[in-house]
Protein backbone atom coordinates (compact mmCIF):
# COMPACT_ATOMS: atom_id res chain seq x y z
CA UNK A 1 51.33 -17.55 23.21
CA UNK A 2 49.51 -20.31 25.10
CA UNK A 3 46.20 -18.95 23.25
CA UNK A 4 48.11 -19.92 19.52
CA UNK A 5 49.06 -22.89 20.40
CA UNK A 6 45.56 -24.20 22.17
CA UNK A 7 42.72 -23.14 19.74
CA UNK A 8 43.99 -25.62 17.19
CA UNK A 9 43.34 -28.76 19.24
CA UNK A 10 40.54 -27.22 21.15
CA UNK A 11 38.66 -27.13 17.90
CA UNK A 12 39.50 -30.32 17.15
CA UNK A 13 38.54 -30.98 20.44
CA UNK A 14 34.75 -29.25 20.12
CA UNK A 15 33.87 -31.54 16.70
CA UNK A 16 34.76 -35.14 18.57
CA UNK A 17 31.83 -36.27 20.82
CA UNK A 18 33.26 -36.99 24.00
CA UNK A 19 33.00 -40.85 24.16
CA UNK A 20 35.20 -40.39 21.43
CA UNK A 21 38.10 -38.54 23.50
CA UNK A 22 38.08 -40.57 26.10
CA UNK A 23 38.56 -43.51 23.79
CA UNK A 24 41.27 -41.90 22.01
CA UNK A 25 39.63 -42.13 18.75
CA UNK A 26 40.45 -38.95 17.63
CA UNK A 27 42.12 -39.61 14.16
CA UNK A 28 38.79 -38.83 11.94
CA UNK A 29 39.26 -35.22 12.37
CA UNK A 30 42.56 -33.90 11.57
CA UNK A 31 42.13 -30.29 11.10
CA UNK A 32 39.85 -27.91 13.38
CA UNK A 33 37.04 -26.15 12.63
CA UNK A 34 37.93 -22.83 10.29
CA UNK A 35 36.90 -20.78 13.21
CA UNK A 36 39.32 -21.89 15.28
CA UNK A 37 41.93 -21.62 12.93
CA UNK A 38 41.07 -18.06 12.04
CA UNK A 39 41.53 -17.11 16.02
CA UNK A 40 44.84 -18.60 16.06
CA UNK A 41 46.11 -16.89 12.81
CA UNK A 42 44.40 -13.93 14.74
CA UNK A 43 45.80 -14.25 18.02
CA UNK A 44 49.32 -15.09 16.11
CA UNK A 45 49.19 -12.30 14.38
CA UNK A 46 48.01 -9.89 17.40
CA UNK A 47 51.19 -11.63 18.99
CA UNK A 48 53.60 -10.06 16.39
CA UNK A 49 51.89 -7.06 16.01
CA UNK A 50 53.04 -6.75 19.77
CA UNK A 51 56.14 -7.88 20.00
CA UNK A 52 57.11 -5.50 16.48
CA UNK A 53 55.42 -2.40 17.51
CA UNK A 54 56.39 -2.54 21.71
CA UNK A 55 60.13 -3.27 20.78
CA UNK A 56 62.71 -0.33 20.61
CA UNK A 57 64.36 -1.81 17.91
CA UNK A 58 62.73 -3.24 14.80
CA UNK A 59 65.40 -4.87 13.22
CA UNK A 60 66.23 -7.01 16.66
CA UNK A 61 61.77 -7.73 16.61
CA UNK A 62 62.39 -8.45 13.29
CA UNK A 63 64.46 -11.15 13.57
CA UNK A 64 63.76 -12.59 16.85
CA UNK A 65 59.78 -13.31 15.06
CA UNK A 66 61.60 -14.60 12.85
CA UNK A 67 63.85 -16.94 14.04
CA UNK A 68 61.06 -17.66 16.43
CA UNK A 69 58.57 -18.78 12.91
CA UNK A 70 62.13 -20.91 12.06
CA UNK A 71 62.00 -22.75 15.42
CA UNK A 72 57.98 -23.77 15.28
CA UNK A 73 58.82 -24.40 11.73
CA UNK A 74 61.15 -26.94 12.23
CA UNK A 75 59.91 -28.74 15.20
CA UNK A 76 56.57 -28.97 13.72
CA UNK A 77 58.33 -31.05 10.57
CA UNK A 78 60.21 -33.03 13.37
CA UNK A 79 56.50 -34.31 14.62
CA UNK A 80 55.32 -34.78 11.69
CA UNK A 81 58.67 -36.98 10.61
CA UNK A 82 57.99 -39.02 14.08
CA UNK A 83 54.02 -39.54 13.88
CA UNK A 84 55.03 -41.02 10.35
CA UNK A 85 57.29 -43.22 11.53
CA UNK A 86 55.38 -44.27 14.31
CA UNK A 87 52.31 -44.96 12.18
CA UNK A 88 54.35 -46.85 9.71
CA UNK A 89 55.44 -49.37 12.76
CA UNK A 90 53.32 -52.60 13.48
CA UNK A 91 51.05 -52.35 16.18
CA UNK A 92 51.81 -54.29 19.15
CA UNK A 93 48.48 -57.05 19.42
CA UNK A 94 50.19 -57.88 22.84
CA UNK A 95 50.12 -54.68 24.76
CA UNK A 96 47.73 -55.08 27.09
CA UNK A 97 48.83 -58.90 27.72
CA UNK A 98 51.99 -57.34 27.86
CA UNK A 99 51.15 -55.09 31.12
CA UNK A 100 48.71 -57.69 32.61
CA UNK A 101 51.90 -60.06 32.73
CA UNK A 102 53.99 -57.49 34.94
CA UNK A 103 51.55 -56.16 37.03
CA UNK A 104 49.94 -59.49 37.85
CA UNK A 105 51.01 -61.78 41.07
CA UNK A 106 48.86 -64.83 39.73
CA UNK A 107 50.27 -67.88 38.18
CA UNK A 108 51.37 -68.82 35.05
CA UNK A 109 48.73 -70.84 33.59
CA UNK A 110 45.94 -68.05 34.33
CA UNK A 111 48.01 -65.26 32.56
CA UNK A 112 48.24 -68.06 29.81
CA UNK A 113 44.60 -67.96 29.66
CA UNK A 114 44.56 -63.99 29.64
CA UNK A 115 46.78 -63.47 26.58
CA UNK A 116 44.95 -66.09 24.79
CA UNK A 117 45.16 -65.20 21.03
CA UNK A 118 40.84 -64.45 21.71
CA UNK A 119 42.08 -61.25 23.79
């Protein structure tokens, strides 16, 4: 299962340089590369093929595969509803001021001068 789930973002993963990842600038690839995806319909499939064919009764496989497929289903529409609606939000210019103000000890007038509309 863990194999289904992680070749997806591993290809993603493989086509990023990794300056890149650790920047977080990740949104220029969205999909993997086709082999990857072809190993986890593989893997997915190998998975079912499994479960079906090791399970006493069919009908019960049956629709435990598929109520699992109804599950990933759904909460992969429920991410995809919340990354929309958190890239339709404004981003915040004032994060990083933000956390600089509550971790920091100094005084006022130098965190004035860090969240300076420059930074």
């Amino acid at each position: 299962m863990t194999l289904v789930f992680s070749l997806g973002p591993l290809g993603r993963a493989h086509e990023i340089p990794v300056a890149a990842l650790l920047r977080g600038d990740t949104e220029s690839s969205r999909a993997g590369p086709l082999r990857y995806r072809i190993a986890a319909a593989c893997a997915m499939l190998a998975l079912v093929a499994t479960v079906f064919f090791s399970a006493s009764d069919k009908k019960l496989a049956g629709v435990f595969i598929a109520s699992v497929l109804a599950a990933y289903l759904l909460l992969r529409g429920v991410a995809a509803l919340v990354m929309r609606a958190a890239r339709s939000l404004p981003a915040r210019a004032t994060q990083g001021c933000a956390s600089r103000k509550a971790t920091s000890a100094a005084p006022a007038a130098s965190r004035q001068r860090w969240c300076s509309p420059s930074a």
